[in-house]
N, C-alpha and C. Protein backbone atom coordinates (compact mmCIF):
# COMPACT_ATOMS: atom_id res chain seq x y z
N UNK A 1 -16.79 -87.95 -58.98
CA UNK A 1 -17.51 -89.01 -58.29
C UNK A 1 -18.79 -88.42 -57.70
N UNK A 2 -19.73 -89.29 -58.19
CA UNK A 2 -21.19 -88.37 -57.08
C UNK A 2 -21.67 -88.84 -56.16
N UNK A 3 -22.59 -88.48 -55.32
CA UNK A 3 -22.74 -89.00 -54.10
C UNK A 3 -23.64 -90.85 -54.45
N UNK A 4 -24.21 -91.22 -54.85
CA UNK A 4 -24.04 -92.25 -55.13
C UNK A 4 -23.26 -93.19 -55.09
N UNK A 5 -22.40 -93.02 -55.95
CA UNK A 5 -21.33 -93.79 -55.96
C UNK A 5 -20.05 -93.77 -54.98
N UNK A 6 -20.33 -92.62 -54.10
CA UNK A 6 -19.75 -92.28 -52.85
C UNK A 6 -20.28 -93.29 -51.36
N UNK A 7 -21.50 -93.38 -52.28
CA UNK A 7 -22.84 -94.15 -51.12
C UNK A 7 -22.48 -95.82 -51.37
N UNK A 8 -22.27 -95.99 -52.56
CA UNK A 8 -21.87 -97.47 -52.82
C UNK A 8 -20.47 -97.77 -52.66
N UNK A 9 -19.53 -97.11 -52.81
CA UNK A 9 -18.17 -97.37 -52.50
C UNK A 9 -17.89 -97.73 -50.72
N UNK A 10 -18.50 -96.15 -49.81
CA UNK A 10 -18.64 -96.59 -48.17
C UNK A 10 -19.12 -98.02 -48.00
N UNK A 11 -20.52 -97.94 -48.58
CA UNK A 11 -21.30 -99.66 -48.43
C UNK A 11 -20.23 -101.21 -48.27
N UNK A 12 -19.63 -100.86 -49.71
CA UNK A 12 -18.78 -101.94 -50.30
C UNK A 12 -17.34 -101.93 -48.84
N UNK A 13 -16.72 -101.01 -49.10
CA UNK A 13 -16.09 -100.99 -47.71
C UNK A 13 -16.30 -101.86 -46.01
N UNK A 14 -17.77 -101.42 -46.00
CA UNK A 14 -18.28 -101.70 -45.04
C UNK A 14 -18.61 -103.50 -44.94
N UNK A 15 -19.53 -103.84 -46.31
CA UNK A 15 -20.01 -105.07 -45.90
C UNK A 15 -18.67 -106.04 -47.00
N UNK A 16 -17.82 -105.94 -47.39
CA UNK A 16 -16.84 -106.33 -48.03
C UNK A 16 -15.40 -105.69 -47.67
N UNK A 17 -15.57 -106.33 -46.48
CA UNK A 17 -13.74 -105.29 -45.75
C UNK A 17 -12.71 -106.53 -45.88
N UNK A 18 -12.50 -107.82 -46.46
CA UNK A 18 -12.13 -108.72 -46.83
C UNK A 18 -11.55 -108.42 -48.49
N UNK A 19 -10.15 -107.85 -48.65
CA UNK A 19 -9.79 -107.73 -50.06
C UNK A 19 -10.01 -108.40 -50.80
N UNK A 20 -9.74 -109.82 -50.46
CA UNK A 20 -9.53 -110.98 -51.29
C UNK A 20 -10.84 -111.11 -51.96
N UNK A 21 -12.03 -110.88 -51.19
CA UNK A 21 -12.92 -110.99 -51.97
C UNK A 21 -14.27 -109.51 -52.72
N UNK A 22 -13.44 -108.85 -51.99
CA UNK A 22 -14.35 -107.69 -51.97
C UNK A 22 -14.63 -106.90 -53.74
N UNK A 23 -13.28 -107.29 -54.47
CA UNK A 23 -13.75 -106.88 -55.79
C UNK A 23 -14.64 -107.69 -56.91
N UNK A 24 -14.50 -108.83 -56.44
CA UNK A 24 -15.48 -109.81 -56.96
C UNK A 24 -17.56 -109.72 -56.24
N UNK A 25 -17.03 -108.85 -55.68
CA UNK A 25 -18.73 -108.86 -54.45
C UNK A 25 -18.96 -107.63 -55.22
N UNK A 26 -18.28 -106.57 -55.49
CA UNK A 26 -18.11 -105.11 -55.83
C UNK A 26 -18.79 -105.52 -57.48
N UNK A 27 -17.98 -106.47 -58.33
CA UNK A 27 -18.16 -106.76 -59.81
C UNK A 27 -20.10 -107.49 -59.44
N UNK A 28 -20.02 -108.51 -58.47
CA UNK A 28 -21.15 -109.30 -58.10
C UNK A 28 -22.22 -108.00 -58.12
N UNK A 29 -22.55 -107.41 -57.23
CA UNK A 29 -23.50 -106.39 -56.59
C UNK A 29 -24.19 -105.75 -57.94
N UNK A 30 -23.14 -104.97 -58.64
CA UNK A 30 -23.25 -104.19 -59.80
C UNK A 30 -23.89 -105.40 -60.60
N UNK A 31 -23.09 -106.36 -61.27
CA UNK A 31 -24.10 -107.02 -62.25
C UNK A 31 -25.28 -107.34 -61.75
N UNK A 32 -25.72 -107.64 -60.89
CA UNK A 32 -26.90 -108.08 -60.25
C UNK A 32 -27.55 -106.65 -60.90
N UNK A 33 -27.43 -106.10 -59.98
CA UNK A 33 -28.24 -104.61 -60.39
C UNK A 33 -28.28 -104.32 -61.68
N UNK A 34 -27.67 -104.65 -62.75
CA UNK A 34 -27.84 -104.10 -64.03
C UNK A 34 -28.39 -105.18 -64.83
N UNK A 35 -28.80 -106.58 -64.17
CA UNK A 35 -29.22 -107.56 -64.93
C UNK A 35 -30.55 -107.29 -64.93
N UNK A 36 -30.99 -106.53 -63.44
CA UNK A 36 -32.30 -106.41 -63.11
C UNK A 36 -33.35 -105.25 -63.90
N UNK A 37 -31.89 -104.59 -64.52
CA UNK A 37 -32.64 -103.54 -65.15
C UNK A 37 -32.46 -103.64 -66.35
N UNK A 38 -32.06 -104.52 -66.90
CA UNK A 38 -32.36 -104.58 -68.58
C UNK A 38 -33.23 -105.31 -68.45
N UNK A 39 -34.23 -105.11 -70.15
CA UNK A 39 -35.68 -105.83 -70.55
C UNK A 39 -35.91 -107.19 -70.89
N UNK A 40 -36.96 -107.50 -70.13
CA UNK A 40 -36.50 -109.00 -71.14
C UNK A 40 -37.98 -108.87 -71.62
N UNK A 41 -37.68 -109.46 -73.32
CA UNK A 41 -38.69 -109.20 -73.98
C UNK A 41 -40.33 -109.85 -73.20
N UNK A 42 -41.18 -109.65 -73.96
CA UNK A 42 -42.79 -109.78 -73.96
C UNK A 42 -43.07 -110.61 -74.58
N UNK A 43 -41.98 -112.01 -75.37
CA UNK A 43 -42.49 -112.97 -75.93
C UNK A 43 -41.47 -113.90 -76.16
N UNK A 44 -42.15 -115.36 -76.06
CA UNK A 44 -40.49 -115.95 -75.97
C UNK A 44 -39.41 -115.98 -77.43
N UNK A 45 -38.28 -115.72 -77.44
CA UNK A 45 -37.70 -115.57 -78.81
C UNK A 45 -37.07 -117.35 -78.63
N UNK A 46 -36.62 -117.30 -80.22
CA UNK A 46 -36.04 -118.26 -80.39
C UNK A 46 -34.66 -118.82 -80.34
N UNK A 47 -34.04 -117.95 -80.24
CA UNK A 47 -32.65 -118.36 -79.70
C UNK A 47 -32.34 -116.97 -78.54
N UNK A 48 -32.23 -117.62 -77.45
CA UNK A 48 -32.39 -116.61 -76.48
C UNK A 48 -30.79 -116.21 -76.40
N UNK A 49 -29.79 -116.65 -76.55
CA UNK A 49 -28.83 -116.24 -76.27
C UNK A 49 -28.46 -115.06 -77.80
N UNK A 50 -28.65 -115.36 -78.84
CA UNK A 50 -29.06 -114.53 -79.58
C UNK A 50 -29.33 -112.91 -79.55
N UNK A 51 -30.62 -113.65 -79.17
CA UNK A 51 -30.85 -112.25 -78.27
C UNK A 51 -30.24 -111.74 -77.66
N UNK A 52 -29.83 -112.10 -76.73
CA UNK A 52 -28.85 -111.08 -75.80
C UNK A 52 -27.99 -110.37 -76.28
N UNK A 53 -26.98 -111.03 -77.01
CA UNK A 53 -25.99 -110.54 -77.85
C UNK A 53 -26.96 -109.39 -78.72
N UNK A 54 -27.85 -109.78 -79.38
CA UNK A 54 -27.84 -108.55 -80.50
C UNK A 54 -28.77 -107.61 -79.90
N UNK A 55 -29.70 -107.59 -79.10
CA UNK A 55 -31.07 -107.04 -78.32
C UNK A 55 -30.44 -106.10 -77.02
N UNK A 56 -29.61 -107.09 -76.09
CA UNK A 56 -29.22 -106.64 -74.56
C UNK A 56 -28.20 -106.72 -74.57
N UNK A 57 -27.05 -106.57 -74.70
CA UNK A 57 -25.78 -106.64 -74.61
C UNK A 57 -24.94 -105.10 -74.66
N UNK A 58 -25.54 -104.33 -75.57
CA UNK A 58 -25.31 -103.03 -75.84
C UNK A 58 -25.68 -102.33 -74.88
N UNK A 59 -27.16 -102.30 -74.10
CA UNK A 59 -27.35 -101.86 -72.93
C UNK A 59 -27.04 -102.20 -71.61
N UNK A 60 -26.53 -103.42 -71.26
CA UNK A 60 -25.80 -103.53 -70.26
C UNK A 60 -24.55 -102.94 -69.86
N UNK A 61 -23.32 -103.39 -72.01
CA UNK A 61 -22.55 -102.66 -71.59
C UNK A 61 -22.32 -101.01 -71.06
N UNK A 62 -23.04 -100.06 -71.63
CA UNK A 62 -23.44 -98.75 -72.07
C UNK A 62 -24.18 -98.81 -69.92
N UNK A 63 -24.81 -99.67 -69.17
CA UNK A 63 -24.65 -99.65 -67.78
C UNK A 63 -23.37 -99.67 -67.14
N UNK A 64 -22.67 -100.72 -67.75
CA UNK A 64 -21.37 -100.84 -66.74
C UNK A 64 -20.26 -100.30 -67.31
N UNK A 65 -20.01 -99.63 -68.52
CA UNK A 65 -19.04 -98.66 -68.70
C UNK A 65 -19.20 -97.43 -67.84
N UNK A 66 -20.47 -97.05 -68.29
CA UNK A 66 -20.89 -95.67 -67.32
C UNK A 66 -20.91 -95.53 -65.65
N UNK A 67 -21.01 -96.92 -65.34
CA UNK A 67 -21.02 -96.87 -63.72
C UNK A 67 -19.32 -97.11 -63.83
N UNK A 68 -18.58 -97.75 -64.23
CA UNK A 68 -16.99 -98.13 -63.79
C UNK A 68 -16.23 -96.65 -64.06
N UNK A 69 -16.68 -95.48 -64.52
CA UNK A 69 -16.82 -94.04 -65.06
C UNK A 69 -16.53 -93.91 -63.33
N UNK A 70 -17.06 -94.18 -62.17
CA UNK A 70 -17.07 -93.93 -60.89
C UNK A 70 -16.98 -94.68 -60.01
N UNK A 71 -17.04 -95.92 -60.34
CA UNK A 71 -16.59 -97.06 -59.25
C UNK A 71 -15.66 -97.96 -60.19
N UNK A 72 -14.72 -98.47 -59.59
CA UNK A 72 -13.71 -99.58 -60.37
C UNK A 72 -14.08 -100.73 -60.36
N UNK A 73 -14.30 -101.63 -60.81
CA UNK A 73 -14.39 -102.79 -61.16
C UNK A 73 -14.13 -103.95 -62.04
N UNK A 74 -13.89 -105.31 -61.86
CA UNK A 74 -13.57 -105.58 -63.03
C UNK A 74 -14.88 -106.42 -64.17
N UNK A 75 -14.67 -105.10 -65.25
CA UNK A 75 -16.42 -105.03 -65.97
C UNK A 75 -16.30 -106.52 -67.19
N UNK A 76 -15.16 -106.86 -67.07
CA UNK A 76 -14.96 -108.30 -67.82
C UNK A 76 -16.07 -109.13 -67.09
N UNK A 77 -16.22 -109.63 -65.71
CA UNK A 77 -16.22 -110.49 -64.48
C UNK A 77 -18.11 -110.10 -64.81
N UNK A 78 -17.74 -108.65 -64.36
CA UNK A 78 -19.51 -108.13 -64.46
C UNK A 78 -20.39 -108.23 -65.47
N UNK A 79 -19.57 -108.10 -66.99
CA UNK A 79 -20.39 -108.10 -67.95
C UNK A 79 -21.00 -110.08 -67.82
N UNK A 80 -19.68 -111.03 -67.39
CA UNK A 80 -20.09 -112.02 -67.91
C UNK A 80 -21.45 -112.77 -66.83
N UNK A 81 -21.50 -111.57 -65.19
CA UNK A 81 -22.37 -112.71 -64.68
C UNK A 81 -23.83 -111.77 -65.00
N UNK A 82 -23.42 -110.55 -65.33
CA UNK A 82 -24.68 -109.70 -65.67
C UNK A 82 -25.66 -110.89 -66.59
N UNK A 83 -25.23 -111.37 -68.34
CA UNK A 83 -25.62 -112.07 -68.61
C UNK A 83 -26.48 -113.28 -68.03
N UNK A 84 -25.53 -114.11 -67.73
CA UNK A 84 -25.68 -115.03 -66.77
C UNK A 84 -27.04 -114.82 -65.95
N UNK A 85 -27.45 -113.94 -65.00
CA UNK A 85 -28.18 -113.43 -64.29
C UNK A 85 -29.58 -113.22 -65.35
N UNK A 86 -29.22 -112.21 -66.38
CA UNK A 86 -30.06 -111.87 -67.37
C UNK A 86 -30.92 -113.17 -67.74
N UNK A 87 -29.97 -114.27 -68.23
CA UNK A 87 -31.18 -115.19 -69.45
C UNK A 87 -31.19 -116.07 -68.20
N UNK A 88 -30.88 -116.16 -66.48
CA UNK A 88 -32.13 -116.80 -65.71
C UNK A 88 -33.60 -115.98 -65.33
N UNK A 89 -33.21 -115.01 -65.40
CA UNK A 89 -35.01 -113.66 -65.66
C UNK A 89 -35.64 -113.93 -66.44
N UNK A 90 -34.96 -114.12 -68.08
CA UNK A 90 -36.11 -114.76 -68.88
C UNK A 90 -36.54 -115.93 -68.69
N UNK A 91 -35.17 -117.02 -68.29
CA UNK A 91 -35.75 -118.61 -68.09
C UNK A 91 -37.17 -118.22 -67.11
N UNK A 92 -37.12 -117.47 -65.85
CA UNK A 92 -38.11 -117.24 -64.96
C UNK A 92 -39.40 -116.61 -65.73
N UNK A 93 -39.38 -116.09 -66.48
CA UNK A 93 -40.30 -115.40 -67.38
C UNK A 93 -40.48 -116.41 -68.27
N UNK A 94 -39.85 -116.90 -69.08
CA UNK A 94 -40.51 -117.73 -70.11
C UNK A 94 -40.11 -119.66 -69.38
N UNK A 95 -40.84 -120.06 -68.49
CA UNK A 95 -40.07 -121.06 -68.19
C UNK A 95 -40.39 -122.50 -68.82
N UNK A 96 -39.32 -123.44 -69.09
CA UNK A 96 -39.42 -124.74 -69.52
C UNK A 96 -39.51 -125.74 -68.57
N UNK A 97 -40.48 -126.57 -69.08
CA UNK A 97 -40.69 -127.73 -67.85
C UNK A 97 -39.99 -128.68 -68.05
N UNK A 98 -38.90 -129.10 -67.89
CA UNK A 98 -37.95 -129.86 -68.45
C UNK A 98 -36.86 -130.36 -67.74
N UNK A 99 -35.90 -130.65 -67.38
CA UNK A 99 -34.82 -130.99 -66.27
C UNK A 99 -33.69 -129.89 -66.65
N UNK A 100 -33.65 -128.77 -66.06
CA UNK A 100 -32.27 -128.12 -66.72
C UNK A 100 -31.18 -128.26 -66.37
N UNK A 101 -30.96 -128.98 -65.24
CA UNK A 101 -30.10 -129.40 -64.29
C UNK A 101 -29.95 -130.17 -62.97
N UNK A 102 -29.37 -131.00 -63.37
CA UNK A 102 -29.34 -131.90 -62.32
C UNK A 102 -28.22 -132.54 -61.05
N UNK A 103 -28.13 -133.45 -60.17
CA UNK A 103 -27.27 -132.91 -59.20
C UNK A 103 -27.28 -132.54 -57.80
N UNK A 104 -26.04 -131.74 -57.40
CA UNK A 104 -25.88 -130.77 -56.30
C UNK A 104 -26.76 -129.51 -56.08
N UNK A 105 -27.36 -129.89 -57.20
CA UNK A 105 -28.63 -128.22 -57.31
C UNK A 105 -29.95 -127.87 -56.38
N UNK A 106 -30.45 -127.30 -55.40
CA UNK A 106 -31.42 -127.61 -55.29
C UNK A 106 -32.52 -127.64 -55.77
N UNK A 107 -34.00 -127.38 -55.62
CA UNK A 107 -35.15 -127.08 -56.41
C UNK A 107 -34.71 -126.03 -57.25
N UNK A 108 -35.22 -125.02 -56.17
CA UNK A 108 -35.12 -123.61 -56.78
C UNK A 108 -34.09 -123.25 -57.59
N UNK A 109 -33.02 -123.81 -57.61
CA UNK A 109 -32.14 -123.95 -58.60
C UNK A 109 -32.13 -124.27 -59.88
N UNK A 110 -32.46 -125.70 -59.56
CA UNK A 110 -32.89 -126.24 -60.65
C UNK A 110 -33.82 -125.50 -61.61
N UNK A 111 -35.03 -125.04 -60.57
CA UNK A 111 -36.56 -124.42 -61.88
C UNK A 111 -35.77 -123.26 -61.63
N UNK A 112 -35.09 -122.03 -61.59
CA UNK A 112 -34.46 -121.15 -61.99
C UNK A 112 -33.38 -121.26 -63.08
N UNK A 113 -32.33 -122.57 -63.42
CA UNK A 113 -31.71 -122.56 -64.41
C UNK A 113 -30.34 -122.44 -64.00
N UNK A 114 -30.04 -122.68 -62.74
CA UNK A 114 -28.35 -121.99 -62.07
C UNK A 114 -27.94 -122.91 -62.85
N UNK A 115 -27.88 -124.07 -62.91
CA UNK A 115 -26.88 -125.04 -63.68
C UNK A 115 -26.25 -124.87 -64.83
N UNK A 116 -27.71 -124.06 -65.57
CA UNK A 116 -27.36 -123.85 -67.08
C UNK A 116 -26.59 -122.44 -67.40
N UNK A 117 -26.97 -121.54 -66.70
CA UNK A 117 -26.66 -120.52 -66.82
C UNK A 117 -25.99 -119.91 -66.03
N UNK A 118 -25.51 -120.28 -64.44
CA UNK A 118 -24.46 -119.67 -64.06
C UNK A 118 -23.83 -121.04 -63.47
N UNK A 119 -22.45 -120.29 -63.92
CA UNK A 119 -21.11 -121.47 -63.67
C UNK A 119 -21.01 -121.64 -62.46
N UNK A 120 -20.55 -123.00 -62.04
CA UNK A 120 -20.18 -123.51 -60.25
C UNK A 120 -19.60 -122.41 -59.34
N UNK A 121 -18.36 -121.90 -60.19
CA UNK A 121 -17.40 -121.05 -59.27
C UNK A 121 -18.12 -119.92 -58.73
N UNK A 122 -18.98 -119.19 -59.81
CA UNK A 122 -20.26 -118.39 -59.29
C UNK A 122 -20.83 -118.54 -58.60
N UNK A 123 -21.63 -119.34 -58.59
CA UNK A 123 -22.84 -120.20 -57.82
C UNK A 123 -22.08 -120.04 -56.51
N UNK A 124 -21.07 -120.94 -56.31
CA UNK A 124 -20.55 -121.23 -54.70
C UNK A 124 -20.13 -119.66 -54.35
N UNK A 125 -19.31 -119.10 -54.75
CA UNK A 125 -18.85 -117.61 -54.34
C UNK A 125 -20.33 -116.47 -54.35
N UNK A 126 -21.25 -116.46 -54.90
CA UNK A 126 -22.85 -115.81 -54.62
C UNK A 126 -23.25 -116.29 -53.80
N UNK A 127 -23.55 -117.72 -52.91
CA UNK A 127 -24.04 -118.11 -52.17
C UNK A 127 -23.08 -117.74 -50.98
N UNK A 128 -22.16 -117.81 -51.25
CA UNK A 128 -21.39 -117.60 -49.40
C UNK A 128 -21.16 -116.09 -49.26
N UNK A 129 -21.79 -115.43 -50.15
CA UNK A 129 -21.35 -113.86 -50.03
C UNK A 129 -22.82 -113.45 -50.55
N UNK A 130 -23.74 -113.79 -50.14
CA UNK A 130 -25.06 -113.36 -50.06
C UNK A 130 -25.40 -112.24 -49.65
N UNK A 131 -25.12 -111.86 -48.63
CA UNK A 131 -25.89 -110.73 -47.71
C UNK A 131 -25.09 -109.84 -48.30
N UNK A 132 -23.77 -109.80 -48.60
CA UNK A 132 -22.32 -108.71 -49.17
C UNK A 132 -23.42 -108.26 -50.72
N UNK A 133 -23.57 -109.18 -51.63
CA UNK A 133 -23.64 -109.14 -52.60
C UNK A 133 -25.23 -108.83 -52.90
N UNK A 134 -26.15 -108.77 -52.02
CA UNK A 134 -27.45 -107.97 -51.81
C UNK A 134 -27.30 -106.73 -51.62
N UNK A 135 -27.30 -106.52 -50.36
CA UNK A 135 -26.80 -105.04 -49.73
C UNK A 135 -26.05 -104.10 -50.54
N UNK A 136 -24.87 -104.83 -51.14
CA UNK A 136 -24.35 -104.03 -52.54
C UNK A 136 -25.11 -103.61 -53.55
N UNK A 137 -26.06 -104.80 -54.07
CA UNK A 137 -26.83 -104.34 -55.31
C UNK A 137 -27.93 -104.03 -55.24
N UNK A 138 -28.72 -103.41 -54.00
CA UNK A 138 -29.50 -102.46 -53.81
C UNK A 138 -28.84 -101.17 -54.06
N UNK A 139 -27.32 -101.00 -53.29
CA UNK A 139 -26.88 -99.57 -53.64
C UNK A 139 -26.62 -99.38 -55.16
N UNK A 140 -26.33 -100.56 -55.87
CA UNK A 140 -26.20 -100.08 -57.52
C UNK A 140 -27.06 -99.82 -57.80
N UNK A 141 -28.26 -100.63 -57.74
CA UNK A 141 -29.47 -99.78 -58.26
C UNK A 141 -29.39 -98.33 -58.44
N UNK A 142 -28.77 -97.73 -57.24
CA UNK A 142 -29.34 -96.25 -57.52
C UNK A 142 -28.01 -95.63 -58.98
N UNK A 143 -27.02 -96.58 -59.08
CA UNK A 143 -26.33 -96.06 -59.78
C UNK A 143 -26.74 -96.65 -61.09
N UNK A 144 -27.34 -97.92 -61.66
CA UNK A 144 -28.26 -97.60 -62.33
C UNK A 144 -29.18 -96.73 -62.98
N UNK A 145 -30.04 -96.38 -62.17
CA UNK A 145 -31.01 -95.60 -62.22
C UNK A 145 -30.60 -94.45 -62.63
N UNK A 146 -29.58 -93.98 -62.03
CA UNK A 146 -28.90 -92.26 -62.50
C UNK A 146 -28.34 -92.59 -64.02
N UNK A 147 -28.08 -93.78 -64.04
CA UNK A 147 -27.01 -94.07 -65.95
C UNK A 147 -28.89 -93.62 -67.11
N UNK A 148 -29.83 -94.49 -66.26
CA UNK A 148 -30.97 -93.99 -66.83
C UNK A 148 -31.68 -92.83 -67.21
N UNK A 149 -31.70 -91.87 -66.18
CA UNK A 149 -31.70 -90.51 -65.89
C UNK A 149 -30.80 -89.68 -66.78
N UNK A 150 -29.57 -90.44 -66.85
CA UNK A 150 -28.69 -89.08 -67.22
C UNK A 150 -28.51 -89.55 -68.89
């Protein structure tokens, strides 16, 4: 285990001392952080989910195998909101003016794509575990960054 992941495990402890939810904030934090660091292309493609699968998918996993190498998690949960997270970066990058969702959503919701791309149960459990699930995925970053490095 390296100090990193020594640094994110204390964290997680700290702002997730609630079991019930703390491995889902732990899976949360990490995908966040690894959604942020895969590419999203320089032009809009045509089937974006496509893409992911054949373009980004390999490098996410090849992130969260290598980080669960030192922190546990469950990388099922992570791989699926990593995604999720991922093609609202491109929606934000390549965006459509269009209604993507409608509803209980707010604006920013809406012109971000939560509807389409991340599921309710998400949505409500990210929003009430905000500050948990920030604070966490600043510390992944650095475990990121070292999967990069090394």
């Amino acid at each position: 285990m390296n100090i990193n992941s020594i640094d994110f495990s204390r964290q997680a402890n700290e702002v997730a001392s609630d079991c019930r939810t703390r491995g889902r904030i732990v899976a949360s934090a990490i995908a966040l952080a690894v959604s942020q660091a895969l590419p999203i292309p320089s032009f809009e493609v045509e089937d974006i989910s496509a893409h992911y699968n054949t373009q980004v998918f390999e490098h996410a996993r090849r992130y969260l195998n290598e980080i669960n190498e030192s922190v546990v998690f469950n990388t099922p949960d992570a791989a699926a909101l990593t995604r999720q997270l991922w093609l609202m970066r491109y929606s934000a990058a390549f965006p459509r003016f269009e209604v993507l969702c409608a509803g209980q959503y707010g604006f920013f919701d809406t012109l971000m794509g939560v509807g389409v791309f991340v599921d309710e149960g998400s949505h409500c459990f990210l929003n009430d575990n905000k500050q948990a699930v920030f604070t966490l995925a600043h510390a992944a970053r650095t475990m990121v960054a070292e999967v990069n490095n090394g």
